[in-house]
Each structure stands twice: as structure tokens, then as C-alpha cells.
N, C-alpha and C. Protein backbone atom coordinates (compact mmCIF):
# COMPACT_ATOMS: atom_id res chain seq x y z
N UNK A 1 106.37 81.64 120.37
CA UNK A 1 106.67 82.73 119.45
C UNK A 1 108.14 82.79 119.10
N UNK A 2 109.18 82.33 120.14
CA UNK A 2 110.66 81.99 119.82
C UNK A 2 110.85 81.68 118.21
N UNK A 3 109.32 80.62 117.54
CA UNK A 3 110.04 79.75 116.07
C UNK A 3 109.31 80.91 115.18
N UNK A 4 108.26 81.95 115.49
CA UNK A 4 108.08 83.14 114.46
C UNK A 4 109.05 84.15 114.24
N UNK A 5 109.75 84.52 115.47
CA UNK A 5 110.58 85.09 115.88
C UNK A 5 111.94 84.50 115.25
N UNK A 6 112.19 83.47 114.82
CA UNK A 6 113.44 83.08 114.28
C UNK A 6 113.03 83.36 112.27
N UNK A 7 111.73 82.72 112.30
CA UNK A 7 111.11 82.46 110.87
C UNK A 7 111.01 84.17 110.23
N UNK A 8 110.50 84.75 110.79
CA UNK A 8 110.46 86.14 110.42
C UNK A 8 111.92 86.51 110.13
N UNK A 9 112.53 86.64 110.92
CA UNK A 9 114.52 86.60 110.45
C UNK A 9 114.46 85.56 109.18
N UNK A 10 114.60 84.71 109.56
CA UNK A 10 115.11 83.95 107.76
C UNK A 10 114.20 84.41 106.70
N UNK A 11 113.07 84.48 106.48
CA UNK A 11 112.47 85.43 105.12
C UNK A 11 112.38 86.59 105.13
N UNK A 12 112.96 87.49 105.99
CA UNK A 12 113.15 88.73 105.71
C UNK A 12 114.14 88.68 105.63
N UNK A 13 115.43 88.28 105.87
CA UNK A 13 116.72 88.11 105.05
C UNK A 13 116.47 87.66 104.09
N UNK A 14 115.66 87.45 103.16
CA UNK A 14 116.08 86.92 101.46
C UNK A 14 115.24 88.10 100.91
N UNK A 15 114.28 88.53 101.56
CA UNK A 15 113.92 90.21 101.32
C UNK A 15 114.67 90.71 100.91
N UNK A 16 115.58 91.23 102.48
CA UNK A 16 116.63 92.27 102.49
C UNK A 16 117.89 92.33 101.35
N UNK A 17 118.13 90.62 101.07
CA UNK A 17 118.97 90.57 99.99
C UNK A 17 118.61 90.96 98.41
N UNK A 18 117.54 90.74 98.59
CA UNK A 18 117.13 91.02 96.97
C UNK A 18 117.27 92.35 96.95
N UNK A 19 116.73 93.35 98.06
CA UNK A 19 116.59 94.52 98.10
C UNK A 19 117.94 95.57 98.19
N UNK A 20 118.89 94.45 98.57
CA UNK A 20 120.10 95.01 98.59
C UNK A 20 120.78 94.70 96.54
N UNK A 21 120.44 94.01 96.48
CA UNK A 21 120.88 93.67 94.94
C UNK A 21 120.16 94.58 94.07
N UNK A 22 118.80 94.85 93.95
CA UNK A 22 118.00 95.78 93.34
C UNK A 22 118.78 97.16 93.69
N UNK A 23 119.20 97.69 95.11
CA UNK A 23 120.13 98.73 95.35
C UNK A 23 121.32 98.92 94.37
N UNK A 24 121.85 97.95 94.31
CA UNK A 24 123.32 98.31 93.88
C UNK A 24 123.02 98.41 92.17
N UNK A 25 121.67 97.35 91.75
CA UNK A 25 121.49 97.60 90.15
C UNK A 25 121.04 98.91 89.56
N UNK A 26 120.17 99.73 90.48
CA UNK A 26 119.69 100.90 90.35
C UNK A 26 119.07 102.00 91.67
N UNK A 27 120.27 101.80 92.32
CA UNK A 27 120.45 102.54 93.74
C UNK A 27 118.45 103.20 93.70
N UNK A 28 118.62 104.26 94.66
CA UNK A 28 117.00 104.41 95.23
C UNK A 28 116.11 104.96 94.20
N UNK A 29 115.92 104.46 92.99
CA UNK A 29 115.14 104.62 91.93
C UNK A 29 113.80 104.43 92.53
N UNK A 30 113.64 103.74 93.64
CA UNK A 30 111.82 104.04 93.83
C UNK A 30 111.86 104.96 94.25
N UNK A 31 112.86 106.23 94.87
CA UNK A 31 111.92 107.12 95.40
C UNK A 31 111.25 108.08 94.30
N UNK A 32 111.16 107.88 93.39
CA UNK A 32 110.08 108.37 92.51
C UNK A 32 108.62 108.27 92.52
N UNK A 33 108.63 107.17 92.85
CA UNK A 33 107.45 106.43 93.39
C UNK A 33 106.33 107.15 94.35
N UNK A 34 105.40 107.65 93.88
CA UNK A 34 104.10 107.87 94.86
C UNK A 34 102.96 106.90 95.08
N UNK A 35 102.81 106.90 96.48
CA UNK A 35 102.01 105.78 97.19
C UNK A 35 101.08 105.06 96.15
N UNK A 36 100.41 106.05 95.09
CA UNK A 36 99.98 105.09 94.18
C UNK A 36 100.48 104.01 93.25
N UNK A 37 101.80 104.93 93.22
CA UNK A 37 102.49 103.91 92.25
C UNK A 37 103.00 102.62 92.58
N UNK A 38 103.22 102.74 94.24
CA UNK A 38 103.90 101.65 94.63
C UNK A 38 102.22 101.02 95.37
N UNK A 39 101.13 100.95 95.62
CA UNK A 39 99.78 100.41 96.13
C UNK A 39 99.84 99.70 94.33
N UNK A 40 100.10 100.00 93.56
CA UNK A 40 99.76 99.27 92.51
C UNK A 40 100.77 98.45 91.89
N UNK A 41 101.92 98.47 92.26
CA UNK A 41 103.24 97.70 92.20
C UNK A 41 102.26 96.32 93.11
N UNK A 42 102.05 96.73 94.19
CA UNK A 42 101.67 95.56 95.17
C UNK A 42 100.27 94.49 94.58
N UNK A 43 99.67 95.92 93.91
CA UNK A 43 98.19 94.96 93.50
C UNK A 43 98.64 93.92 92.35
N UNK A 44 99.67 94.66 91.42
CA UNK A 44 100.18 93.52 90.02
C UNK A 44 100.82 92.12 90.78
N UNK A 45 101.29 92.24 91.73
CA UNK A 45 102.16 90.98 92.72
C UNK A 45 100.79 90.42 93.09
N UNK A 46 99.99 90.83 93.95
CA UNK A 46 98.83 90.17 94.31
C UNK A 46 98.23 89.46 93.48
N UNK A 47 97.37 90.23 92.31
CA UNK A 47 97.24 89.14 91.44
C UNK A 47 97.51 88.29 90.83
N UNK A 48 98.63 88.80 90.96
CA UNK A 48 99.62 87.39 90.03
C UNK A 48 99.30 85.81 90.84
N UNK A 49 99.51 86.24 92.30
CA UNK A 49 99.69 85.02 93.25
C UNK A 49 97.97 84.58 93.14
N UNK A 50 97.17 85.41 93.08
CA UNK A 50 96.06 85.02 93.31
C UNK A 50 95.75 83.88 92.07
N UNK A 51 95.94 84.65 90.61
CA UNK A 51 96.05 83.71 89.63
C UNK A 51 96.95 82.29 89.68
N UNK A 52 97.89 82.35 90.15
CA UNK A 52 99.02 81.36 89.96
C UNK A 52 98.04 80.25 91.15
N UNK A 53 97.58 81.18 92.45
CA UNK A 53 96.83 79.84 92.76
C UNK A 53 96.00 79.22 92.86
N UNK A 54 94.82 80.04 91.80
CA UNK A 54 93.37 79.27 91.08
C UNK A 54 93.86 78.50 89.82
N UNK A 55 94.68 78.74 89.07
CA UNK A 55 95.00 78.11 87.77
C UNK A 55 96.32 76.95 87.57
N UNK A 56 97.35 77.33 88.93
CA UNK A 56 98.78 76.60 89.12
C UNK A 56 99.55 76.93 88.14
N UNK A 57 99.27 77.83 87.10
CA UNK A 57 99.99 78.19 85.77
C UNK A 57 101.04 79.63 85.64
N UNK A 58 101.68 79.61 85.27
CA UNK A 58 102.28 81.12 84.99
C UNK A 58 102.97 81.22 83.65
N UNK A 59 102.73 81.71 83.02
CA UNK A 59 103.48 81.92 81.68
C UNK A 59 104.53 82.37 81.26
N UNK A 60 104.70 83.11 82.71
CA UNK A 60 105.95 84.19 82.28
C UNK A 60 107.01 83.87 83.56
N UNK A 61 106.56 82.48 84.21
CA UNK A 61 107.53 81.90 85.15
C UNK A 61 107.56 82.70 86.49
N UNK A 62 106.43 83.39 86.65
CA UNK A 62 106.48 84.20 88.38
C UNK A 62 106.16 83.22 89.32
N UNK A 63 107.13 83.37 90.39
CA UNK A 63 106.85 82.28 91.43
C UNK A 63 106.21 83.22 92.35
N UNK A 64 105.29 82.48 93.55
CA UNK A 64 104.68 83.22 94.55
C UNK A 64 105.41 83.38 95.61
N UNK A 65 106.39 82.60 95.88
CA UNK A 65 107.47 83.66 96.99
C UNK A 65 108.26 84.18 96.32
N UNK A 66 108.37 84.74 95.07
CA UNK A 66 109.05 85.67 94.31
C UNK A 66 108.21 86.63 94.66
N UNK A 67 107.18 86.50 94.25
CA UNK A 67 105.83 88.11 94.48
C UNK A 67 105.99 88.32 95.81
N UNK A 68 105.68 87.41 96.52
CA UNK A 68 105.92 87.66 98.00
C UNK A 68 106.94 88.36 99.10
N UNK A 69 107.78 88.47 98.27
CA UNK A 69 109.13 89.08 98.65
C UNK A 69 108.87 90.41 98.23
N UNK A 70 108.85 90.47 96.93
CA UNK A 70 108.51 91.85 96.39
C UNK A 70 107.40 92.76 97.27
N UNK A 71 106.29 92.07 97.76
CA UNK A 71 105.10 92.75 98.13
C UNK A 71 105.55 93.02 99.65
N UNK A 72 106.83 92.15 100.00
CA UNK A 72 107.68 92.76 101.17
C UNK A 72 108.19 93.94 101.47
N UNK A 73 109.08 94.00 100.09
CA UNK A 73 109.87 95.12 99.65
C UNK A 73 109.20 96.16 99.29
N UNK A 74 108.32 96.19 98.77
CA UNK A 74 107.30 97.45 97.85
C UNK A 74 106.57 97.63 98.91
N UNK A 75 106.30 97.33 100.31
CA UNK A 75 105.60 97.63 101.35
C UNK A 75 106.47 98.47 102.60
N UNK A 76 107.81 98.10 102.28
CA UNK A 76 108.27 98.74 103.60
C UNK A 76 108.99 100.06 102.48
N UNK A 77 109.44 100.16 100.87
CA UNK A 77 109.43 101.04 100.53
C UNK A 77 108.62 102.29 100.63
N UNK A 78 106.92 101.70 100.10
CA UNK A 78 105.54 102.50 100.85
C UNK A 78 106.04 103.44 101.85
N UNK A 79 106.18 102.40 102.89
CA UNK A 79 106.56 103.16 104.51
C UNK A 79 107.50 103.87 104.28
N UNK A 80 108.24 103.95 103.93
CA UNK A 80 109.23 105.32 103.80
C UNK A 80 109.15 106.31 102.75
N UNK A 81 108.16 105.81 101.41
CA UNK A 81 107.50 107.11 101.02
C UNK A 81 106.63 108.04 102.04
N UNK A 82 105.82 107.22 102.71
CA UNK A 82 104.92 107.95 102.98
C UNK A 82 105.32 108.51 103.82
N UNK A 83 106.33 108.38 104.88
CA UNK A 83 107.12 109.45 106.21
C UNK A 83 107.74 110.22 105.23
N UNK A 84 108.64 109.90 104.06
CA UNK A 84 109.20 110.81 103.43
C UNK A 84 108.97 112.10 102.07
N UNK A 85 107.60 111.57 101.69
CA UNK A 85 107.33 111.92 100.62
C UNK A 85 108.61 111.47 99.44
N UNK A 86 108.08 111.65 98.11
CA UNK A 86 108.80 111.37 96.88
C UNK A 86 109.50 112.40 96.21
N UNK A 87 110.40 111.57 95.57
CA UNK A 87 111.30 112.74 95.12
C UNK A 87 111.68 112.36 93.42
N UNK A 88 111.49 113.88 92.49
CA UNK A 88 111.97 113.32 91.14
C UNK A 88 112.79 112.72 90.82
N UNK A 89 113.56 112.52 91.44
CA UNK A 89 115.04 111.82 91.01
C UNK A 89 115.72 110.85 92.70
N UNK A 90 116.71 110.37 92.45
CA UNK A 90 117.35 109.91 93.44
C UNK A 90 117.72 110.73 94.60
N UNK A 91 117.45 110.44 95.56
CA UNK A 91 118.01 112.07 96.65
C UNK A 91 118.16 111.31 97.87
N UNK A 92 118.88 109.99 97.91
CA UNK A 92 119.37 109.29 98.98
C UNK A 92 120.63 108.21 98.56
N UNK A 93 121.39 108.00 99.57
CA UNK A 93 122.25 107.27 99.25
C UNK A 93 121.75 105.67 99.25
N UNK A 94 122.50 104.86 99.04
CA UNK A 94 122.58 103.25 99.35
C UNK A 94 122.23 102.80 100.88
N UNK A 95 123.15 103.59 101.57
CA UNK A 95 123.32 103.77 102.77
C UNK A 95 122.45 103.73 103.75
N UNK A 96 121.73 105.44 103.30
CA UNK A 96 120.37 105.61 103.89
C UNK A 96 119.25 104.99 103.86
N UNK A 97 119.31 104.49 103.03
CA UNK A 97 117.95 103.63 101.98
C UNK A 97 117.72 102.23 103.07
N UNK A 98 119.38 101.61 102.76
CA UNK A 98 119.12 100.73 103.68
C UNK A 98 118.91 100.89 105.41
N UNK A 99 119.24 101.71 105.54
CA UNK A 99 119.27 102.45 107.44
C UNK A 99 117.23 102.49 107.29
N UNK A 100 117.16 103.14 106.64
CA UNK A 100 115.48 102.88 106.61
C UNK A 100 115.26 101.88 106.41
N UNK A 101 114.99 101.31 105.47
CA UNK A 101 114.41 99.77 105.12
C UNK A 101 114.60 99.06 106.69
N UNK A 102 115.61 99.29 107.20
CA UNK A 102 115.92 98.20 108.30
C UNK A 102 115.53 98.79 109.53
N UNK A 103 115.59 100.19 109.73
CA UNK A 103 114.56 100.56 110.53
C UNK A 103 112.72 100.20 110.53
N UNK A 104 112.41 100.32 109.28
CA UNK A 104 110.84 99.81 109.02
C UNK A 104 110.39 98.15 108.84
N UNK A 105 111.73 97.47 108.70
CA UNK A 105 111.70 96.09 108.95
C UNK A 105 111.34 96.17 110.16
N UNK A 106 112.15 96.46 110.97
CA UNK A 106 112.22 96.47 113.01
C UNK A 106 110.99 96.44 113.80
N UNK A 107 110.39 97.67 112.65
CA UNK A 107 109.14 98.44 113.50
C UNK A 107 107.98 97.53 112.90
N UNK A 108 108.10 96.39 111.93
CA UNK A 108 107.30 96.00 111.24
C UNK A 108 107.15 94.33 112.31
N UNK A 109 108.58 94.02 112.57
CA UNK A 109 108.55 93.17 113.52
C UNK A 109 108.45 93.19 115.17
N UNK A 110 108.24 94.20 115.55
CA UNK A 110 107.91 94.95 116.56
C UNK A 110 106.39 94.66 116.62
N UNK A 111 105.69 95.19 115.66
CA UNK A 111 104.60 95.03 115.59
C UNK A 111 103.90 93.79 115.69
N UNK A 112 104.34 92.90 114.32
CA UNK A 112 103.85 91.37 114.61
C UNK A 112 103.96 90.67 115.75
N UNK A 113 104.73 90.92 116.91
CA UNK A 113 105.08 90.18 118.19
C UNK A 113 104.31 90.52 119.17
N UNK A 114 103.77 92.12 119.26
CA UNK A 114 102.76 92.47 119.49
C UNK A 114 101.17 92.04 118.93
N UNK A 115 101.03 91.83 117.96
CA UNK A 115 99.71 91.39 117.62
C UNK A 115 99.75 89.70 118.00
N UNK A 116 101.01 89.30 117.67
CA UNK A 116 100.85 87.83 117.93
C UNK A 116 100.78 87.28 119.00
N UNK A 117 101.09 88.03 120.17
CA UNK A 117 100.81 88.01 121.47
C UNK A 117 99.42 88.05 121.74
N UNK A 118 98.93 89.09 121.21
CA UNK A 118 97.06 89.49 121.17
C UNK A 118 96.26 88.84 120.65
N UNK A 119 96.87 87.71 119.52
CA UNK A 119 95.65 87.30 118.57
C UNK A 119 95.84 85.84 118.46
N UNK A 120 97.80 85.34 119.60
CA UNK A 120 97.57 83.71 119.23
C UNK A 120 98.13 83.02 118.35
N UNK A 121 98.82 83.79 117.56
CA UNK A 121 99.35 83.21 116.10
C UNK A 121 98.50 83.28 115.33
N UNK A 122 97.46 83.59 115.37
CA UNK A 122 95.97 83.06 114.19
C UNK A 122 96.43 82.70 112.90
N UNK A 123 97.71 83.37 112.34
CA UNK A 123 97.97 83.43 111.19
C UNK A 123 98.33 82.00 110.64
N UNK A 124 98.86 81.37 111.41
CA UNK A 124 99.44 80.15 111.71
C UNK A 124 98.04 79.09 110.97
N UNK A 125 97.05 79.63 111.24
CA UNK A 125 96.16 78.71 111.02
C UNK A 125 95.22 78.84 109.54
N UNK A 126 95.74 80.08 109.13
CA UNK A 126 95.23 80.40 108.06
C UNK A 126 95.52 80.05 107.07
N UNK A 127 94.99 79.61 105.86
CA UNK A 127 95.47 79.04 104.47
C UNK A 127 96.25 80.38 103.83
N UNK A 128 96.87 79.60 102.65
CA UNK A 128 98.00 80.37 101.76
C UNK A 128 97.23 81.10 101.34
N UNK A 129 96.16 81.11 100.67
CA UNK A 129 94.71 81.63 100.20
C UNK A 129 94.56 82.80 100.66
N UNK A 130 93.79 82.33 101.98
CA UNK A 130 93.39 83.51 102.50
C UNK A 130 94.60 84.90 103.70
N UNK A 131 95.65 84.40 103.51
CA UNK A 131 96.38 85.89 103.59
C UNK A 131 96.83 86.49 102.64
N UNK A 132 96.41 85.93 101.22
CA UNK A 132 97.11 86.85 99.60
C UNK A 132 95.69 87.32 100.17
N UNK A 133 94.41 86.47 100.35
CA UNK A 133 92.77 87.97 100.10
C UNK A 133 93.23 88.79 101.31
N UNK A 134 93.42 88.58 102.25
CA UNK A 134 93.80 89.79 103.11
C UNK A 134 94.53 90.84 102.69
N UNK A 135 95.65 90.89 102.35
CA UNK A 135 96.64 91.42 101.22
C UNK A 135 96.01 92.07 100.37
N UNK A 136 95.37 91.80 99.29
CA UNK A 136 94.35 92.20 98.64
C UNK A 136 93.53 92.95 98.75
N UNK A 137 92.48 92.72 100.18
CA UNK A 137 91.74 93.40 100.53
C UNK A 137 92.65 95.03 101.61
N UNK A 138 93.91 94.92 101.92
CA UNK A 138 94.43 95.50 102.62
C UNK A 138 95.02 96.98 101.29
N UNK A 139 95.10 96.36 99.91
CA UNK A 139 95.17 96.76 98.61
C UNK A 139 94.34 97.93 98.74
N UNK A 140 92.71 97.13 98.38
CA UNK A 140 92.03 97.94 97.50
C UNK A 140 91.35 98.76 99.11
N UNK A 141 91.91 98.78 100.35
CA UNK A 141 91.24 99.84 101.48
C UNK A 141 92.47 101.23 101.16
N UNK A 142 93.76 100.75 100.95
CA UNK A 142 94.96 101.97 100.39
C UNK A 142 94.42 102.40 99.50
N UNK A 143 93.80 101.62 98.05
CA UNK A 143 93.46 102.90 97.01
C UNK A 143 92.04 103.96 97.44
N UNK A 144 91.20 102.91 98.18
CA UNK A 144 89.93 103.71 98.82
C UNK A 144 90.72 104.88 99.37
N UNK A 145 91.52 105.27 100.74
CA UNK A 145 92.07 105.75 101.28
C UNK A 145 92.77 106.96 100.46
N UNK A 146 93.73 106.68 99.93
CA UNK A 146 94.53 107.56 98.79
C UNK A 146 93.42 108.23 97.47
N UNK A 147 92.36 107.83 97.41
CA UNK A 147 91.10 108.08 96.82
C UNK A 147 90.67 109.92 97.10
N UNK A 148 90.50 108.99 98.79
CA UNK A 148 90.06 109.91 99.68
C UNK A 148 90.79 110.95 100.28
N UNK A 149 92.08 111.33 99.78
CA UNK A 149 92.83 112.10 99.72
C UNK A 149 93.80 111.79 101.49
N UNK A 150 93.85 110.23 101.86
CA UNK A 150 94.59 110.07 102.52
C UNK A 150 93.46 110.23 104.26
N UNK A 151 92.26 110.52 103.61
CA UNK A 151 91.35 110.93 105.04
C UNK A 151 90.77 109.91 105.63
N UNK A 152 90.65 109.44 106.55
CA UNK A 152 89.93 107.96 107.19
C UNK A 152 88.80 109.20 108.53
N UNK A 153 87.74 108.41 108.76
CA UNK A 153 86.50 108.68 109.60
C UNK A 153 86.99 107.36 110.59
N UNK A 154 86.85 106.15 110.65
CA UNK A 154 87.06 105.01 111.96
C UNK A 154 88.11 104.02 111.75
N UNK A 155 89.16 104.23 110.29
CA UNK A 155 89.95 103.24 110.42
C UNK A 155 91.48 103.48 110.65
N UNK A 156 92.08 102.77 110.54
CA UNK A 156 93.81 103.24 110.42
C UNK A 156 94.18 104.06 108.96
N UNK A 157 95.21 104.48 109.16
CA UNK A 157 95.69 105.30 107.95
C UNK A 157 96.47 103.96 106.99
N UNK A 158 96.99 104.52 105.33
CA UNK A 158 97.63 104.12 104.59
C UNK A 158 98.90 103.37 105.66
N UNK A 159 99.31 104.11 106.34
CA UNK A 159 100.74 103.34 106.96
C UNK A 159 100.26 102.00 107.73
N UNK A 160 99.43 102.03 108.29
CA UNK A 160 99.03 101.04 109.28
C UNK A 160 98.58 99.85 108.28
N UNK A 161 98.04 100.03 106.67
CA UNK A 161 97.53 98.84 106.24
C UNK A 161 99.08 98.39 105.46
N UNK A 162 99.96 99.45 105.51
CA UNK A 162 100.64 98.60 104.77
C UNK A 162 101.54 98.18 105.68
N UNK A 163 101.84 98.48 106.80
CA UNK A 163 102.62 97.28 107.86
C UNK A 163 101.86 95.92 107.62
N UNK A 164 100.46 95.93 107.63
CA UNK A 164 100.11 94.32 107.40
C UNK A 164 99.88 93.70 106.44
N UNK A 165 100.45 94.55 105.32
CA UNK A 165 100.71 94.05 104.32
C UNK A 165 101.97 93.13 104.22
N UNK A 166 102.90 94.00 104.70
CA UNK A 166 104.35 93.34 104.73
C UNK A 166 104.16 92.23 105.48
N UNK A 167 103.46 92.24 107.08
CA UNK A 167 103.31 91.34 107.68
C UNK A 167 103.38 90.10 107.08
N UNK A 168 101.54 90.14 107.02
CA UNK A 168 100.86 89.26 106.03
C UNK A 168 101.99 88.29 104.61
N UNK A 169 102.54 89.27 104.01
CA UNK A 169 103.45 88.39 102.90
C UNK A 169 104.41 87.70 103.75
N UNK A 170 104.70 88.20 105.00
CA UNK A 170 105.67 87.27 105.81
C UNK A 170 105.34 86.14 106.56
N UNK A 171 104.05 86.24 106.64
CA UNK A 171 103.72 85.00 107.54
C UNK A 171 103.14 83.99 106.44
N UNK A 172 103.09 84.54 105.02
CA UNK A 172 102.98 83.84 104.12
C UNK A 172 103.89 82.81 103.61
N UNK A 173 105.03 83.98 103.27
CA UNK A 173 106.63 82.91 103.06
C UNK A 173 106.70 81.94 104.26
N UNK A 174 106.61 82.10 105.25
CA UNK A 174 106.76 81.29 106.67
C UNK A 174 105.70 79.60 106.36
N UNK A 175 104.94 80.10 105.83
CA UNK A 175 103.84 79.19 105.31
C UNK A 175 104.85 78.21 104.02
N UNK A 176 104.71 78.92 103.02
CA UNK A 176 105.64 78.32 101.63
C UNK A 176 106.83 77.73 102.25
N UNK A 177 107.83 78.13 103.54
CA UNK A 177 108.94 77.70 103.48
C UNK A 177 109.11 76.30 104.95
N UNK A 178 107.88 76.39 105.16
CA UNK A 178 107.62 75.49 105.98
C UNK A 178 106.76 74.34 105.39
């Protein structure tokens, strides 16, 4: 786990950078953003990758560790809507924004070391394929969920699918950059 543990650091640093550049172009403009808005930020990235890798085509030049990054970013944003709720306008600094983000990175890699301990790497073995349908399917259980006014009967909440969302796009890039 030492080389996930290093790999998770190098593509979440090109995350963090984009996310720091998107900061400074239009400081915390997502917090406008309600969980729907940003569950459907994630689904337009999803499909894209899904298309780009039944057809190999893109028209408008989207790469899939471009989406992949994004569905990074728009996932650990999620996570701090949803502890924070949304706000009409900007109502955080640069600062803070990033103190979160990098707190919910932490807790996001916290997590994977824990499951990867439990499950083996599995991910390791999985095609590029099938962690965008996981992703996907991790999608359309948030809009079920947020549907349902946020209520679950036997599963995890909105926060819990979108930690493996972020996951998931990370062990993806790990995939692409390997």
C-alpha cells in the first residue's frame, strides 16, 4: 500500500492545483452550489468519460483525466457543501476553502487506506471502465437519495457516496497515469 499511498499524493496534487487556480480565477464561487447542482456537475464529467470511452472521440477536446480531476474536485466540494450548506454569494475566503478542501482530501485518504486494507486493493484490478460505472452508479444512488429528501432506510448517506466518488476518480487517474 506504500505505492497507493505515494500515487494518491501525486494525483491529488494536480487536483489540488487546478483547484487552487480555479480559486484565484473566481475565488469560492461554488459555494452557490446545492448538492444537486454539483451531483450533476459530476454526472456531465461522467458521461463525457463514459462516451469518450465507447466512441475514443471528443469534439470539444475533453480529456478523461481532465474529467477525472474535476469529478475529484466537484466531489470533495460536495463534501463541504453538504457539512456546510450553500450560500448565495461568496462567504469564505481562499484560505478557508482551501483549509477544507485539504481537510476532506485527508479524510478522503484516510478512508481509502482503510478500505484498502479490507478489500486488497481490488481496485487495482479493475478496468478503466468499470470504476467511471461505479462512479456513475454512485451518481444516480445521490440523485435517488437527494430525491428522497436526503432519507436512506439501509444505505449510507449522500456524504459517504461521494467520498467514493472522489476515491474511485483517484484510483482511476492512478490507472491512466500508470
Amino acid at each position: 500500500m506504500a505505492d497507493t499511498n505515494k500515487q494518491f499524493d501525486e494525483v491529488t496534487a494536480k487536483c489540488r492545483a487546478i483547484f487552487v487556480d480555479k480559486m484565484s480565477d473566481y475565488g469560492a464561487s461554488w459555494r452557490i452550489f446545492r448538492l444537486h447542482g454539483i451531483t450533476d456537475q459530476i454526472y456531465i464529467k461522467v458521461c463525457n468519460i463514459r462516451q469518450r470511452q465507447e466512441t475514443g472521440v471528443s469534439l470539444v477536446g475533453d480529456d478523461i483525466e481532465g474529467n477525472l480531476r474535476a469529478i475529484v474536485n466537484y466531489g470533495i466540494t460536495a463534501i463541504i457543501q453538504g457539512r456546510k450548506g450553500y450560500k448565495d454569494a461568496i462567504d469564505m475566503s481562499n484560505d478557508e476553502a482551501m483549509r477544507l478542501y485539504d481537510q476532506v482530501l485527508n479524510e478522503a485518504k484516510e478512508l481509502m487506506m482503510r478500505k484498502n486494507h479490507d478489500y486488497g486493493e481490488a481496485w487495482r484490478e479493475m478496468s478503466k471502465e468499470g470504476i467511471v460505472d461505479m462512479i456513475m452508479a454512485k451518481v444516480i444512488r445521490i440523485k435517488t437519495i437527494l430525491a428522497n429528501n436526503g432519507k436512506t432506510i439501509a444505505s449510507e448517506g449522500v456524504e459517504g457516496n461521494y467520498f467514493d466518488i472522489v476515491n474511485y476518480a483517484i484510483f482511476d487517474l492512478i490507472h491512466y497515469e500508470n
